[in-house]
C-alpha atoms as a PDB file:
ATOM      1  CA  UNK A   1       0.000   0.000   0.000  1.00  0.00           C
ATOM      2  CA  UNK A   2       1.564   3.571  -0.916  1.00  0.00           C
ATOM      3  CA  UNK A   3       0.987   6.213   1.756  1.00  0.00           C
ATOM      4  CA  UNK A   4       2.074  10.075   1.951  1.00  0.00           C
ATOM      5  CA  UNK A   5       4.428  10.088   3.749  1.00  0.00           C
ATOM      6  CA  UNK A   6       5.131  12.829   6.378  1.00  0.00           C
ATOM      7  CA  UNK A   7       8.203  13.620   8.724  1.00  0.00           C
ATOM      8  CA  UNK A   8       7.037  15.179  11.810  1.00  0.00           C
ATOM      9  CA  UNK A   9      10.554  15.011  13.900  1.00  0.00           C
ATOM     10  CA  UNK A  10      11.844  17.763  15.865  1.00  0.00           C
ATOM     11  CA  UNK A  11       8.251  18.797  16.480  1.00  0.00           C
ATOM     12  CA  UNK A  12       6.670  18.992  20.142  1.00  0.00           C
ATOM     13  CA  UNK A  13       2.821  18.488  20.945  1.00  0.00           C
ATOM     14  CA  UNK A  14       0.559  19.650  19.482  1.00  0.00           C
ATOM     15  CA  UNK A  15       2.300  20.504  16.459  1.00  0.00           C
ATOM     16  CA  UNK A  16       2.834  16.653  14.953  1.00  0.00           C
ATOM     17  CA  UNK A  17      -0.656  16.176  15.217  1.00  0.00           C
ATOM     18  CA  UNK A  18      -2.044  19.592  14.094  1.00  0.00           C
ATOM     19  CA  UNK A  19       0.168  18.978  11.025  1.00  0.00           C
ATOM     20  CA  UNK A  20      -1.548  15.379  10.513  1.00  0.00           C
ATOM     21  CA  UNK A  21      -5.285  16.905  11.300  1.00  0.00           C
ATOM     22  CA  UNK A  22      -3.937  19.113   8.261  1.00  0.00           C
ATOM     23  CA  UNK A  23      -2.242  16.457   6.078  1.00  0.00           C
ATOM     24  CA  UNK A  24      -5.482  14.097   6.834  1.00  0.00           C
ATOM     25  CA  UNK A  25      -8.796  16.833   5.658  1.00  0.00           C
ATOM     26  CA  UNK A  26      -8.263  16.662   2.019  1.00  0.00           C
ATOM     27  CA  UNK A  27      -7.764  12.966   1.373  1.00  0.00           C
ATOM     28  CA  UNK A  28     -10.559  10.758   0.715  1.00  0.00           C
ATOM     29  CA  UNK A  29     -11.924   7.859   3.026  1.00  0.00           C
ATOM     30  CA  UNK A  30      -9.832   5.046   3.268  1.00  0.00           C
ATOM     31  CA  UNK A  31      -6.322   6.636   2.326  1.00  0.00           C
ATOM     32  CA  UNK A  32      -3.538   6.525   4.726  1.00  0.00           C
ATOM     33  CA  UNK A  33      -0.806   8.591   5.948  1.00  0.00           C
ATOM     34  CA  UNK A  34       2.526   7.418   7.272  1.00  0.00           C
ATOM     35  CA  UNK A  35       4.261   9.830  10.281  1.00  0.00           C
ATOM     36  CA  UNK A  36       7.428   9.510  12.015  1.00  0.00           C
ATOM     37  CA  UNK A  37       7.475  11.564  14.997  1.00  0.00           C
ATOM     38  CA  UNK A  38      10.037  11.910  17.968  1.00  0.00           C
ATOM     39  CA  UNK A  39       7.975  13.803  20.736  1.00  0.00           C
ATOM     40  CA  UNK A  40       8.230  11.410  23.772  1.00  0.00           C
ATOM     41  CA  UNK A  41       4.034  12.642  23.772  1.00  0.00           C
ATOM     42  CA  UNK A  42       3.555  11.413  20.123  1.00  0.00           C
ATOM     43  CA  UNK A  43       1.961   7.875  20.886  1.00  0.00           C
ATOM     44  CA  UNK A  44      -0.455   9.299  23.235  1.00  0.00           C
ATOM     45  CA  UNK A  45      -1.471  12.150  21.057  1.00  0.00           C
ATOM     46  CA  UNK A  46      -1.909  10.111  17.912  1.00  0.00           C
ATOM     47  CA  UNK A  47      -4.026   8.032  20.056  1.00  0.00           C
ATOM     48  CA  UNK A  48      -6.401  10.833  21.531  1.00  0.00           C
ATOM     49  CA  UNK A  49      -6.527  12.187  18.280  1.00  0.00           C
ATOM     50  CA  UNK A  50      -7.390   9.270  15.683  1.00  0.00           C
ATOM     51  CA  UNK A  51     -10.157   8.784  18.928  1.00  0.00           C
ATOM     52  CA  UNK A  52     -11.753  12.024  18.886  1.00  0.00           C
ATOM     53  CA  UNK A  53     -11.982  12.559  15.048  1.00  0.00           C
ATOM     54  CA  UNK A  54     -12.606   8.919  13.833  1.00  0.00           C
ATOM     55  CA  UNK A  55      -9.475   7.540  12.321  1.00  0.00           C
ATOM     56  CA  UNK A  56      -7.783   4.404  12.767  1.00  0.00           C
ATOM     57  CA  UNK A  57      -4.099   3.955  13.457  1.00  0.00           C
ATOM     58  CA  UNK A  58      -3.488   0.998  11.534  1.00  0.00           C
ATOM     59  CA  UNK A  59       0.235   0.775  12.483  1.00  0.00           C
ATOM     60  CA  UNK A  60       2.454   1.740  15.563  1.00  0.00           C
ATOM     61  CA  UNK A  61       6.329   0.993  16.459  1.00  0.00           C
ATOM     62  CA  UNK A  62       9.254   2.954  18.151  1.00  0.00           C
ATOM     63  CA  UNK A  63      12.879   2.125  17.481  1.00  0.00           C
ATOM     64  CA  UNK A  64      15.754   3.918  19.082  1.00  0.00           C
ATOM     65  CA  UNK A  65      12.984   6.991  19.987  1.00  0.00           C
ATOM     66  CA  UNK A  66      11.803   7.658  16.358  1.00  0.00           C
ATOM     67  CA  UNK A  67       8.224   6.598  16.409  1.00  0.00           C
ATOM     68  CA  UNK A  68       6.176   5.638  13.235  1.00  0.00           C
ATOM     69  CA  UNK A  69       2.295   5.589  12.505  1.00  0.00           C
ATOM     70  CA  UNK A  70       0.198   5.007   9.816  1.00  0.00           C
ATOM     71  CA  UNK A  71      -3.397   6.484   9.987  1.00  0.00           C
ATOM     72  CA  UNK A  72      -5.906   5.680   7.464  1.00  0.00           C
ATOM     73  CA  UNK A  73      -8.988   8.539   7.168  1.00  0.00           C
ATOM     74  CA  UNK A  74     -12.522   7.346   8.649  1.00  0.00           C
ATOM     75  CA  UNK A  75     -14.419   9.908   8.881  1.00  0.00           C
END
């Protein structure tokens, strides 16, 4: 599956996920995006977010700090 893929490091909360909320509104139902992210916060964020405005995370890992996430548009 091909995703856009977005580089959110170096970013603190809130800005990795206001930048997905943004990367996320114009793509139809069903696409995904793929983030890496190093805020320590990032895996509890993407999780409140994808909760409050109906997306899925599909995938989640860590390695060495750099976290990755794909999120595929629900709603």
């Amino acid at each position: 599956m091909q995703y856009q893929k977005f580089d959110f490091t170096g970013l603190k909360c809130p800005l990795p996920v206001l930048k997905a909320r943004r990367a996320l509104k114009p793509m139809a139902i069903g696409q995904s995006i793929m983030i890496t992210a190093d805020d320590p916060a990032a895996p509890i964020d993407f999780k409140h977010f994808c909760e409050t405005a109906g997306h899925k995370i599909e995938h989640q890992s860590e390695e060495n700090g750099l976290f990755t996430f794909v999120i595929s548009k629900l709603s």
